[in-house]
Protein backbone atom coordinates (compact mmCIF):
# COMPACT_ATOMS: atom_id res chain seq x y z
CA UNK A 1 0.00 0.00 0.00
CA UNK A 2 1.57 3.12 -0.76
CA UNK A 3 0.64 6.60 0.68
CA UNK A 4 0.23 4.92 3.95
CA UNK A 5 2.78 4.13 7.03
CA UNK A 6 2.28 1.73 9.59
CA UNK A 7 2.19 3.73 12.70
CA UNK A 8 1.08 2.30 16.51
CA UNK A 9 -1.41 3.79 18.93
CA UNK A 10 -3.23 3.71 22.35
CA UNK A 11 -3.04 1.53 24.51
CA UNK A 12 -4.14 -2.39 24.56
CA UNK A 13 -4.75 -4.52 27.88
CA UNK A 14 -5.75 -7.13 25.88
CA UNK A 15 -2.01 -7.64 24.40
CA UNK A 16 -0.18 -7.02 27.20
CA UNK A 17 -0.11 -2.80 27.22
CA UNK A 18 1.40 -0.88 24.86
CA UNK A 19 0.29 0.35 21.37
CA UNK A 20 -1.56 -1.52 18.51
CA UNK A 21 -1.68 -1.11 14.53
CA UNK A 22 -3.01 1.48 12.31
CA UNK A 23 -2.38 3.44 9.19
CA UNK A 24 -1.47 6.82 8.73
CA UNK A 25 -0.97 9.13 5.28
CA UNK A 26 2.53 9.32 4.06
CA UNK A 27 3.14 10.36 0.50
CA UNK A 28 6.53 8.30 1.04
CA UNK A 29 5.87 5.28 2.64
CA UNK A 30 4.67 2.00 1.76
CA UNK A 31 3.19 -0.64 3.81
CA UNK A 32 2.81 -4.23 3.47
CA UNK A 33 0.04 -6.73 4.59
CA UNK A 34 -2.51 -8.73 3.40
CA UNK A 35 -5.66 -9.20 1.90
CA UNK A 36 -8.86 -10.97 2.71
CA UNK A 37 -12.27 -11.24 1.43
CA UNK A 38 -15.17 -10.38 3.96
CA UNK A 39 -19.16 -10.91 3.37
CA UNK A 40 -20.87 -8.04 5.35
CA UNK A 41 -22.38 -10.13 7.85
CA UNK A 42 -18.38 -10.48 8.42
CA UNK A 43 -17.37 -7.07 8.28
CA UNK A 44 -20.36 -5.98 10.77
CA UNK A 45 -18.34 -8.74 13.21
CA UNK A 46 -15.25 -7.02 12.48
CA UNK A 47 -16.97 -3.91 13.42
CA UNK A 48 -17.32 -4.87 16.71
CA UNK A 49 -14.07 -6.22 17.55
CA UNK A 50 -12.35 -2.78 15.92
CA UNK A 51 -14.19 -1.10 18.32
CA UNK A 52 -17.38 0.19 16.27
CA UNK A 53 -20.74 -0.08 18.23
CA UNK A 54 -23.94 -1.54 16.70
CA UNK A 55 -25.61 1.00 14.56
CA UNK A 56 -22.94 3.66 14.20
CA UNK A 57 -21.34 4.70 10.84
CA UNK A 58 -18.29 2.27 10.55
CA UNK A 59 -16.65 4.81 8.65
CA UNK A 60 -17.15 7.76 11.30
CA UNK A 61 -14.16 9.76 12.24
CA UNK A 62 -15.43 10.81 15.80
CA UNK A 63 -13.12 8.90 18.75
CA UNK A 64 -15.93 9.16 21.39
CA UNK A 65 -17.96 6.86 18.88
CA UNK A 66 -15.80 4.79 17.02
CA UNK A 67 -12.10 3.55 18.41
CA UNK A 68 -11.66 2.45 14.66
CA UNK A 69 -12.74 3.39 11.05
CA UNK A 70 -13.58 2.03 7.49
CA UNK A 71 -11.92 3.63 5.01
CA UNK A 72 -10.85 2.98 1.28
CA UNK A 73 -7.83 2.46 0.51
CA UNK A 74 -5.48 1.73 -2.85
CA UNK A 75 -3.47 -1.23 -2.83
CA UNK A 76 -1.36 -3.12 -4.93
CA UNK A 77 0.75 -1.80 -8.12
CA UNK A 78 0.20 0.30 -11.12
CA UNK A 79 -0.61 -2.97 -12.82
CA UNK A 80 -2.82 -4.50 -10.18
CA UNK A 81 -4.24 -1.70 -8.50
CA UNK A 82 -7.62 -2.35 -6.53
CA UNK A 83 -9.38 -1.20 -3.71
CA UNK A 84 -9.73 -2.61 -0.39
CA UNK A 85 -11.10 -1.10 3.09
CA UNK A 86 -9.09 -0.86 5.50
CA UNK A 87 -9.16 -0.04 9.94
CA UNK A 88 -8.18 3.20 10.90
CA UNK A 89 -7.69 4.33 14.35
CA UNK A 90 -9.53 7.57 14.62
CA UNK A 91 -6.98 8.43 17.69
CA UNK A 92 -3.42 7.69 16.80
CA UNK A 93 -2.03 9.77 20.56
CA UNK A 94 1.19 7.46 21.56
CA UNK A 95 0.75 5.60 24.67
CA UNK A 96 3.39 3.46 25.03
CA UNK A 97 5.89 0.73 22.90
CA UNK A 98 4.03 -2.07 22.01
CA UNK A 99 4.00 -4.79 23.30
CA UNK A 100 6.34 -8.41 22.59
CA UNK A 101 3.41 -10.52 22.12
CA UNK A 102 1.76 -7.86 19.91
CA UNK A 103 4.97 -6.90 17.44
CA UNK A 104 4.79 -11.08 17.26
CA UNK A 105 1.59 -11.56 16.33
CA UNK A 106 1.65 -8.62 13.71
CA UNK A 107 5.10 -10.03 12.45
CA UNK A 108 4.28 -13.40 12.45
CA UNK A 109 1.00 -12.38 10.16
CA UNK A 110 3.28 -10.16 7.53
CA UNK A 111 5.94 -12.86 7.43
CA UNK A 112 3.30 -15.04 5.59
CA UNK A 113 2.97 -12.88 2.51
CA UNK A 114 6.03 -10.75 3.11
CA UNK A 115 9.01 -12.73 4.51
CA UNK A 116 11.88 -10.95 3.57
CA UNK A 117 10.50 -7.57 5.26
CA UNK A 118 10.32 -8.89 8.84
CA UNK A 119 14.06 -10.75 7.97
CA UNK A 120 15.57 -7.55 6.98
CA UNK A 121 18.00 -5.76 9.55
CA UNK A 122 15.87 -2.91 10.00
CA UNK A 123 13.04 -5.76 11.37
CA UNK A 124 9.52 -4.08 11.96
CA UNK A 125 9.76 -0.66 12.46
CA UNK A 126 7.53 0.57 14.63
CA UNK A 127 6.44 4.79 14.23
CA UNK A 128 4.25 7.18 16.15
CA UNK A 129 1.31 8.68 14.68
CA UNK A 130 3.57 11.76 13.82
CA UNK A 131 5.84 9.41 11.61
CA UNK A 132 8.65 9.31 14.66
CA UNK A 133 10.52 6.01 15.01
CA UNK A 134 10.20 4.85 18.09
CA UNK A 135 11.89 1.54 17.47
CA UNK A 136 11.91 -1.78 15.94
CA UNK A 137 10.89 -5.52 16.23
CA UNK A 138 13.90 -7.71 15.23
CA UNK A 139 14.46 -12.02 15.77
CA UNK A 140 11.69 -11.50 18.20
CA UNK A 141 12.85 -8.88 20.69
CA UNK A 142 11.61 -5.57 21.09
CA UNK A 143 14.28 -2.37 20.53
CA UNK A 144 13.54 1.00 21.35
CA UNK A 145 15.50 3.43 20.40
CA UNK A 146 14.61 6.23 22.76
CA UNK A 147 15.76 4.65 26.13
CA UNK A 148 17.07 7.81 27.99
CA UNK A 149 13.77 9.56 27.51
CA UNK A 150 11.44 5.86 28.34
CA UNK A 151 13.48 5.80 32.11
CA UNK A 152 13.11 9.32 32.84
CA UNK A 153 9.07 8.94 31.81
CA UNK A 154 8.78 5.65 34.50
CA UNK A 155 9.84 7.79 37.52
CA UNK A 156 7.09 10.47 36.65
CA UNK A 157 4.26 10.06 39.54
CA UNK A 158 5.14 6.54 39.30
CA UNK A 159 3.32 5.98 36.41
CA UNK A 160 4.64 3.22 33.77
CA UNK A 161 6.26 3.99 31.08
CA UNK A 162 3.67 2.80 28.86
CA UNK A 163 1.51 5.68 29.79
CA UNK A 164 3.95 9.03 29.86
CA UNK A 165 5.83 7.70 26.46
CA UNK A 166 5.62 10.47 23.76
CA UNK A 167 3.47 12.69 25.93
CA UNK A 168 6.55 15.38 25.84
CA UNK A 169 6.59 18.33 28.48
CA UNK A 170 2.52 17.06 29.19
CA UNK A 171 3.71 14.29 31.03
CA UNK A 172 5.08 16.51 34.07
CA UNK A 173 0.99 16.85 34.79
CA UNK A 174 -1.65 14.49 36.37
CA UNK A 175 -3.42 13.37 34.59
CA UNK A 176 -7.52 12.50 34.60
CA UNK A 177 -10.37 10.98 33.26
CA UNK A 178 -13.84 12.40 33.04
CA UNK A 179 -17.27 11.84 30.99
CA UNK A 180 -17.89 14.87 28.84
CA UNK A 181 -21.12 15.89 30.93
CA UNK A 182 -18.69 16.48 33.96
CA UNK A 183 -18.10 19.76 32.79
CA UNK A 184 -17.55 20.88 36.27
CA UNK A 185 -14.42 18.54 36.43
CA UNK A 186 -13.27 19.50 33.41
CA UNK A 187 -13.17 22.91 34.38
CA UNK A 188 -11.68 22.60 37.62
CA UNK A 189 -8.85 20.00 36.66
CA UNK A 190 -7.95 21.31 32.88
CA UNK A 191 -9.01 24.89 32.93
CA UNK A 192 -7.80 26.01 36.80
CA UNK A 193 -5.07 23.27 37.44
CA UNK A 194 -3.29 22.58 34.30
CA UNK A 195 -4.22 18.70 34.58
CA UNK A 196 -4.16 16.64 31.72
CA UNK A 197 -7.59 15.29 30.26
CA UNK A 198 -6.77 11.49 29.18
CA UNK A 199 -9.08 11.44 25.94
CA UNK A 200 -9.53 7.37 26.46
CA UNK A 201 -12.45 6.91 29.22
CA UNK A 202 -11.11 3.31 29.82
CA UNK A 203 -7.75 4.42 30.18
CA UNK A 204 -5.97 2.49 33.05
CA UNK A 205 -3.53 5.27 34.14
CA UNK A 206 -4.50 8.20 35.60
CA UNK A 207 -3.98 10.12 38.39
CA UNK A 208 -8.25 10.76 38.93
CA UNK A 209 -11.02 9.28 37.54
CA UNK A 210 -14.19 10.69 37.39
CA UNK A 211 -17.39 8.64 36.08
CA UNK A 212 -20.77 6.99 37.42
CA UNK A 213 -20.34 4.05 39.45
CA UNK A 214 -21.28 1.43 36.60
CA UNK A 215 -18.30 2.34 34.44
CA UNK A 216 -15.68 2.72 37.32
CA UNK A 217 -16.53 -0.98 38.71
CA UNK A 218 -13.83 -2.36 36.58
CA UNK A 219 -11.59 0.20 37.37
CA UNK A 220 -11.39 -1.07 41.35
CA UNK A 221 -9.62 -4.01 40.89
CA UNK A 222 -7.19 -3.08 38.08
CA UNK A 223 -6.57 0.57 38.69
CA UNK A 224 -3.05 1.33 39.84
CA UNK A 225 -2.46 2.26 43.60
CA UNK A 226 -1.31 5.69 42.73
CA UNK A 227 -5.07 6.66 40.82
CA UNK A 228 -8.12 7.35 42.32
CA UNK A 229 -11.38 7.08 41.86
CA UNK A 230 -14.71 8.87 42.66
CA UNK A 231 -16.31 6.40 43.84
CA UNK A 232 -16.02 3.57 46.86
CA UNK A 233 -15.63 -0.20 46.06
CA UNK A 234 -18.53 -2.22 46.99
CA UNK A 235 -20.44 0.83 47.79
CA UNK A 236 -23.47 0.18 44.82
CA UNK A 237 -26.38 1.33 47.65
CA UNK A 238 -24.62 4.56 47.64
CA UNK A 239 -22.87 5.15 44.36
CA UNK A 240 -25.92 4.29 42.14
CA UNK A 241 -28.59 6.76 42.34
CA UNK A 242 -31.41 4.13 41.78
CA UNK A 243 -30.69 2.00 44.94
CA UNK A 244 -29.92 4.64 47.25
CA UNK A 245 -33.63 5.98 47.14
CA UNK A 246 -34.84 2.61 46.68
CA UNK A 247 -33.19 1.64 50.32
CA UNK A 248 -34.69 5.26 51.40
CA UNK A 249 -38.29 4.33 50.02
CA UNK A 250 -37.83 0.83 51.44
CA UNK A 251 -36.92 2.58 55.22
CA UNK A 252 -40.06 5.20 54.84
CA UNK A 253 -42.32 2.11 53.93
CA UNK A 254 -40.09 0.20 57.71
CA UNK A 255 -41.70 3.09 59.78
CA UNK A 256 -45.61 3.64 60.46
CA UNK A 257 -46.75 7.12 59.90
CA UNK A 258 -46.27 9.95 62.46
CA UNK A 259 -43.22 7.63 64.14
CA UNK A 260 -39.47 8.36 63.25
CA UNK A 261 -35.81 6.65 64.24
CA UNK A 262 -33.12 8.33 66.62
CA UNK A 263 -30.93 7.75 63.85
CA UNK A 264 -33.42 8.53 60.58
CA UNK A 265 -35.20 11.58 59.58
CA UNK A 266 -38.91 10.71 59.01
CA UNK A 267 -39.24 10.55 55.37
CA UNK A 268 -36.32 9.96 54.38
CA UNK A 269 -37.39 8.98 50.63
CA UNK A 270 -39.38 12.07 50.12
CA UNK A 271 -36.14 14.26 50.64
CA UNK A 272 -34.25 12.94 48.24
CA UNK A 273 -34.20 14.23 44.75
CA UNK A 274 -33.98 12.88 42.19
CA UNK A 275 -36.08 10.11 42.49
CA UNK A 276 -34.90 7.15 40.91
CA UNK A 277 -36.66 4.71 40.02
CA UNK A 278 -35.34 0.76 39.22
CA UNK A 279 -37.92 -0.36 36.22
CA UNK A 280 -36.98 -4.26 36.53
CA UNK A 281 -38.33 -3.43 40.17
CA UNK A 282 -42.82 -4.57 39.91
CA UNK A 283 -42.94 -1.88 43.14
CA UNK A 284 -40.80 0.42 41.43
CA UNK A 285 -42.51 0.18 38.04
CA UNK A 286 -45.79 1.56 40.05
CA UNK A 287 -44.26 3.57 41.91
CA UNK A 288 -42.93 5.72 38.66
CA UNK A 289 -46.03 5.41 37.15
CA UNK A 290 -47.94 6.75 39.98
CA UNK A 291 -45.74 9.83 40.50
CA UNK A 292 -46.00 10.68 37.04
CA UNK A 293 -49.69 10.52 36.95
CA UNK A 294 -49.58 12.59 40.58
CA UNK A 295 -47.16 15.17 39.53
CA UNK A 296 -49.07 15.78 36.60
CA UNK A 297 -52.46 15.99 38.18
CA UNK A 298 -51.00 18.52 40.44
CA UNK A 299 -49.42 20.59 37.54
CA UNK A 300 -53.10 20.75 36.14
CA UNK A 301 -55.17 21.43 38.85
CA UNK A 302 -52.23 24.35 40.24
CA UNK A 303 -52.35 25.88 36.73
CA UNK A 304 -56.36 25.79 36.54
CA UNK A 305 -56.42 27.70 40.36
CA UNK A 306 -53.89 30.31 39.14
CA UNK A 307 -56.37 30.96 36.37
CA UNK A 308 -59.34 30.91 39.01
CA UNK A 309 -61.34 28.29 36.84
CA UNK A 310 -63.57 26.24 38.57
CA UNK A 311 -63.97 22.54 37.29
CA UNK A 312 -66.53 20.83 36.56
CA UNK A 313 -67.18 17.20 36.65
CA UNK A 314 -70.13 17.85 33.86
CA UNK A 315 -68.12 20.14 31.37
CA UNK A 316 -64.82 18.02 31.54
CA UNK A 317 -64.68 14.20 33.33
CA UNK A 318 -60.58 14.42 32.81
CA UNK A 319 -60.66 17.81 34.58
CA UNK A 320 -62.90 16.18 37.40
CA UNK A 321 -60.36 12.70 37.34
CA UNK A 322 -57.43 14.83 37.79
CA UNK A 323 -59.09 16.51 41.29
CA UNK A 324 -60.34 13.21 42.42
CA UNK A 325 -56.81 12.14 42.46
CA UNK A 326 -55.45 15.14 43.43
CA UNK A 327 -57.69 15.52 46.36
CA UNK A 328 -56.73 11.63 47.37
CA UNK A 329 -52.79 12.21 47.62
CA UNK A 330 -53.16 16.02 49.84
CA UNK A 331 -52.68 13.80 52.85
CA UNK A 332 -50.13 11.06 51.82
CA UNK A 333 -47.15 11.76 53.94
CA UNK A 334 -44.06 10.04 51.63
CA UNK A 335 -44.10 9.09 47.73
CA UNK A 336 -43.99 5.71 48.85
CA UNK A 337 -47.71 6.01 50.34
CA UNK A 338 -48.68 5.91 46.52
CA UNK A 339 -48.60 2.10 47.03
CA UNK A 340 -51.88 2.38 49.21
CA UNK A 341 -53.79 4.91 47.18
CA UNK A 342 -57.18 3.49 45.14
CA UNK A 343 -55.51 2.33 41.65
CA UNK A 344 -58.55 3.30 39.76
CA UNK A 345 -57.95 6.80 40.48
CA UNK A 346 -54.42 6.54 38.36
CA UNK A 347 -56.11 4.53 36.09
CA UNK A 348 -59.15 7.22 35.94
CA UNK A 349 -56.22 9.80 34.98
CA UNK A 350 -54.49 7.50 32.29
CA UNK A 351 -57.44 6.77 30.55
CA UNK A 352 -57.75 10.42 29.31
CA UNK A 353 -54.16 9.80 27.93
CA UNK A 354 -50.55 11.22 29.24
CA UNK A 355 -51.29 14.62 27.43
């Protein structure tokens, strides 16, 4: 393939750390590989494995989206020229050297078609995604050339080598992760302290990350010691929105009316916002649609008293449903009385529609 260098990029735990393939535009270079004839149903498996979700465009640039790309490519000579897709990372930021077992398995693939290339002094060069040669792959054994600069990078924070290599002068900073909607971390880390933003939300190196409980679970048994996290292992009833105020709801339903704990607030449930709400959960499923049908009810008949119009049960039956149910929840003292209010008042409600 000519046009093209092969370059390596993020980081793999599957192979050990370190870098893996891609290709990157270079009006001198020429790559060798190999060929081989997909269906779809084959490519859309390939998808998955190069890191492109179900449903996305496979040949989407955007990182956040897809870790990988489609993309058309010219191989072959003048005489036998043809075209072929080929995986692009759409993120080529060095991470680290690649790893032994990785340069094997890529070598021991080109060898196939390409023996004398991987048998030639030079080996399998291995670039950055700037076009830098980092090092090489020769008789199986890794050789990098830059060792001065890889031992000065392990001592930083502590942090492997694998992670600092090829950041330059931005490897002096912590470094964190954070979801785009944390805009308030972003702001206070990047923009006020000069840290680092790691632009790989799995990345396993970092001095902070920041991200909901679900997606830092794996994180608390492979993180290093140095990095933290924003969240406590084994701390779900807490870190997870949904079963905090289902424990709270569950406590307010533990106590009778009018009667509180020395070590509870009465009502606990009610004074937590948001409410969550677990959907697999029968009590919780009600529970949602009963404060949805309340809170609605109450919008309507607040709005009709602002506008001093008096309903009638005659002139408008939803108007009339709505105040039934309305009038039956002015004395429930905690959401979670819902579960003891007459279900054909909700129902009364919903049959008029959501609107």
């Amino acid at each position: 393939m000519r046009g093209f260098q092969r370059i390596f990029a993020g980081y793999s735990r599957k192979w050990g750390g370190g870098g893996v393939a891609s290709l990157e535009r270079n009006s001198d270079a020429v790559t060798y590989g190999s060929i081989v004839y997909l269906t779809s149903a084959e490519f859309d498996m390939l998808d998955r494995f190069e890191g492109i979700p179900v449903g996305a465009n496979p040949f989407g640039g955007d990182f956040d989206q897809n870790r990988y790309r489609r993309q058309w490519v010219a191989v072959g000579d003048a005489a036998s020229e043809l075209y072929a897709i080929a995986y692009i990372r759409n993120n080529v930021l060095w991470r680290g050297f690649p790893s032994d077992r990785y340069l094997t398995a890529c070598a021991r693939n080109i060898a196939q078609f390409w023996p004398d290339i991987v048998a030639s002094p030079e080996g399998l060069l291995v670039h950055d995604g700037d076009g830098k040669l980092r090092g090489r792959f020769e008789n199986g054994k890794a050789v990098v050339e830059d060792l001065q600069l890889r031992h000065q990078q392990t001592a930083l924070y502590g942090l492997p080598a694998v992670f600092t290599s090829g950041l330059g002068t931005r490897a002096s900073k912590p470094t964190f992760v954070a979801d785009s909607k944390f805009f308030d971390v972003h702001a206070n880390l990047a923009e006020r302290r000069g840290w680092t933003a790691q632009p790989f939300l799995r990345a396993s190196q970092y001095n902070l990350k920041w991200r909901n409980y679900s997606n830092c679970e794996r994180d608390f048994t492979r993180k290093s010691k140095a990095s933290l996290l924003n969240h406590i292992q084994g701390s779900r009833c807490l870190g997870l929105k949904r079963e905090l105020c289902w424990r709270l709801r569950a406590a307010d339903l533990a106590f009778p009316v009018g009667k509180s704990s020395s070590n509870r607030p009465y009502a606990m449930g009610s004074n937590y916002l948001p409410q969550c709400w677990d959907l697999a959960r029968p009590v919780d499923f009600f529970l949602f649609i009963a404060n949805f049908v309340v809170s609605a009810s109450y919008a309507a008949v607040s709005g009709l008293q602002r506008e001093n119009i008096v309903i009638k049960s005659v002139a408008s039956p939803c108007l009339e449903a709505v105040a039934s149910l309305s009038r039956a929840c002015q004395d429930l003292p905690t959401p979670s009385s819902l579960l003891c209010i007459d279900v054909a008042l909700l129902v009364g409600v919903l049959g008029f529609g959501t609107r």
